[in-house]
C-alpha atoms as a PDB file:
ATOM      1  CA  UNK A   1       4.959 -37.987   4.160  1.00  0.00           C
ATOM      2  CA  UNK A   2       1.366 -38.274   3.474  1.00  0.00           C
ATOM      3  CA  UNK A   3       0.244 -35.993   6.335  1.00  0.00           C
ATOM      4  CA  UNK A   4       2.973 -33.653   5.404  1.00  0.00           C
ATOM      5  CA  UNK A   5       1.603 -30.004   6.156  1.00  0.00           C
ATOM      6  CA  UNK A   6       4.587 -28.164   3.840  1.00  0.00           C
ATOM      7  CA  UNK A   7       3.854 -29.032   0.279  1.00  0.00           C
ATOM      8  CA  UNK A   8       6.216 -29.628  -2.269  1.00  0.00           C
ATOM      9  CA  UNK A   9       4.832 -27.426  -4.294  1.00  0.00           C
ATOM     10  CA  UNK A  10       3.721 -23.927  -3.888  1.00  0.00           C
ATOM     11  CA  UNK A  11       0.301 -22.379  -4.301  1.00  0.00           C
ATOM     12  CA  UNK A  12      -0.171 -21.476  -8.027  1.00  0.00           C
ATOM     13  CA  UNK A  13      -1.020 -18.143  -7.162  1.00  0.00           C
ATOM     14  CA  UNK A  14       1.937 -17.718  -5.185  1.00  0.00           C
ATOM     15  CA  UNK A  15       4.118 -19.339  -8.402  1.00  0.00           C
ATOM     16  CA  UNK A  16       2.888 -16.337 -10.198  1.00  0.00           C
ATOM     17  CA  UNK A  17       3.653 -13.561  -8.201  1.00  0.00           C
ATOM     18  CA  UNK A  18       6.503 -14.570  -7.500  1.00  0.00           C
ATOM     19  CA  UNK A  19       7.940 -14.960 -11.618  1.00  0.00           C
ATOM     20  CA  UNK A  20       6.304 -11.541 -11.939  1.00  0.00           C
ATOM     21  CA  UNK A  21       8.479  -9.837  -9.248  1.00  0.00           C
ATOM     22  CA  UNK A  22       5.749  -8.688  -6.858  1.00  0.00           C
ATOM     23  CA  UNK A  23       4.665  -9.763  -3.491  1.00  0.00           C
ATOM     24  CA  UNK A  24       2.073  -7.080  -3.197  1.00  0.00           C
ATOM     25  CA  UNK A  25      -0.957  -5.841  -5.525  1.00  0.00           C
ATOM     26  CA  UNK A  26      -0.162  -2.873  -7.612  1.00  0.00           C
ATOM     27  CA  UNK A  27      -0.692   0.490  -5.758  1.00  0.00           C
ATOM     28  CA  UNK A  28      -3.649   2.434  -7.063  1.00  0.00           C
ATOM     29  CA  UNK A  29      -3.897   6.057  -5.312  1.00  0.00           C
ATOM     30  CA  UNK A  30      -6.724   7.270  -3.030  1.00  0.00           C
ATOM     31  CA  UNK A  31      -9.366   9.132  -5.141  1.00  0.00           C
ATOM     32  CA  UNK A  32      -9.513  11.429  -2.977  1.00  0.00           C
ATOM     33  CA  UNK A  33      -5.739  12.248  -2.812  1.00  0.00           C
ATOM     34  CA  UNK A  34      -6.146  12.154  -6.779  1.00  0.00           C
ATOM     35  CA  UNK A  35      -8.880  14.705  -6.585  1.00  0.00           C
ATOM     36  CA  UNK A  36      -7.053  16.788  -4.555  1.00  0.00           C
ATOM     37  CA  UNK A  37      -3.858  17.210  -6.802  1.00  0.00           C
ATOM     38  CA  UNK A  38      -6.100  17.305  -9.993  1.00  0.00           C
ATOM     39  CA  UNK A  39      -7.791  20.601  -8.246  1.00  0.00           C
ATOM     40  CA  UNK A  40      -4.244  22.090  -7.286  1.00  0.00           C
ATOM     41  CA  UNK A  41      -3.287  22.053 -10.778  1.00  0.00           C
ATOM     42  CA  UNK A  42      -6.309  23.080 -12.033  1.00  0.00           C
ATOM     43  CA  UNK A  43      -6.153  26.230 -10.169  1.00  0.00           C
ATOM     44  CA  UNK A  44      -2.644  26.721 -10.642  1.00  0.00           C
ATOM     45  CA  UNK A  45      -3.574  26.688 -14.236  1.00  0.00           C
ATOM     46  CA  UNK A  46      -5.723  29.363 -14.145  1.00  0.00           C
ATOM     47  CA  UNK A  47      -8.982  27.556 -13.483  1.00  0.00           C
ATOM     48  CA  UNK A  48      -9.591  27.405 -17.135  1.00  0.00           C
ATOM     49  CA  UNK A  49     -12.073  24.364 -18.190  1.00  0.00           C
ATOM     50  CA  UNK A  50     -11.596  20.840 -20.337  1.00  0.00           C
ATOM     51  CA  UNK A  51      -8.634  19.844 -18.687  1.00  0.00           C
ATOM     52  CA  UNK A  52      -9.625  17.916 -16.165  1.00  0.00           C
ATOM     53  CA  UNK A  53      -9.153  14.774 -17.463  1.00  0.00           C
ATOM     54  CA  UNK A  54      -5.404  15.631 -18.175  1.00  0.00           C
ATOM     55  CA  UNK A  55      -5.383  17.103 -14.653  1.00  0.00           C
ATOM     56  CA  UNK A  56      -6.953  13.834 -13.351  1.00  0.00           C
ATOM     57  CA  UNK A  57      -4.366  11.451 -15.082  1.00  0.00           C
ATOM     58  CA  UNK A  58      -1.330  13.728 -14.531  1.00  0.00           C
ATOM     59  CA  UNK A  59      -2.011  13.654 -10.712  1.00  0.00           C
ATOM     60  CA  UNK A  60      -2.488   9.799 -10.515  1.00  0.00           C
ATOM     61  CA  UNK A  61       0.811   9.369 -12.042  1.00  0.00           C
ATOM     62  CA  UNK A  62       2.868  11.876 -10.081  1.00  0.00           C
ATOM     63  CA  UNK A  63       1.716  10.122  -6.932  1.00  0.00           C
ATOM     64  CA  UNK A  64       2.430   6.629  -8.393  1.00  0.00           C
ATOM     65  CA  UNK A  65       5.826   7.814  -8.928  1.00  0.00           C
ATOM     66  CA  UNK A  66       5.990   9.387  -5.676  1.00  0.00           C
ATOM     67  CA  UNK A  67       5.017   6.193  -3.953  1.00  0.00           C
ATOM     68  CA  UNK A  68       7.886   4.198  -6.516  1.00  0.00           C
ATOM     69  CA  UNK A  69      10.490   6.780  -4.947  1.00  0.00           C
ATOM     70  CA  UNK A  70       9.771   6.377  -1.342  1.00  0.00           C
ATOM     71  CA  UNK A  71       9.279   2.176  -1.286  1.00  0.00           C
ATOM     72  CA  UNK A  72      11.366   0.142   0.076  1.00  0.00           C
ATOM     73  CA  UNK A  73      12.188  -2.345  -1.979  1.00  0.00           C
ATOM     74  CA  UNK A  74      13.846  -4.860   0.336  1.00  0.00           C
ATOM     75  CA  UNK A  75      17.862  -5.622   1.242  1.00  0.00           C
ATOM     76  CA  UNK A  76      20.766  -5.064  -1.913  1.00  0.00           C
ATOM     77  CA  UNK A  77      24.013  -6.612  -1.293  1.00  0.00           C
ATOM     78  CA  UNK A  78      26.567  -3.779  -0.256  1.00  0.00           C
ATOM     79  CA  UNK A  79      29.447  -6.183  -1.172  1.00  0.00           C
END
């Protein structure tokens, strides 16, 4: 068992992942796809200035959720 090339125990990182739920880093949206959406809703606002931070953050977050909605999120038990 010395040379054995499965340890016993798994890779800390791994550990940690794992207890947190994720296999996968946390998505972060294009900036350019951010961008885009900001400037939609900045025009659809009227184009009026010192919102674009709002705009900004509100378009991050609607494509996180989008990307929540459409993710598979592996097999459920359909007993």
């Amino acid at each position: 068992m010395k040379n054995n090339k499965y340890p016993q125990n798994p890779a800390p990182k791994a550990v940690a992942m794992a207890q947190a739920g994720r296999e996968e880093p946390a998505f972060v949206p294009a900036p350019d796809e951010v961008a885009r959406r900001a400037y939609f809703a900045y025009v659809n606002e009227g184009s009026l200035p010192g919102r674009h931070v709002q705009h900004w953050l509100e378009a991050e977050a609607q494509l996180i959720a989008e990307r929540n909605l459409t993710r598979v999120h592996g097999y459920h038990n359909q007993t």
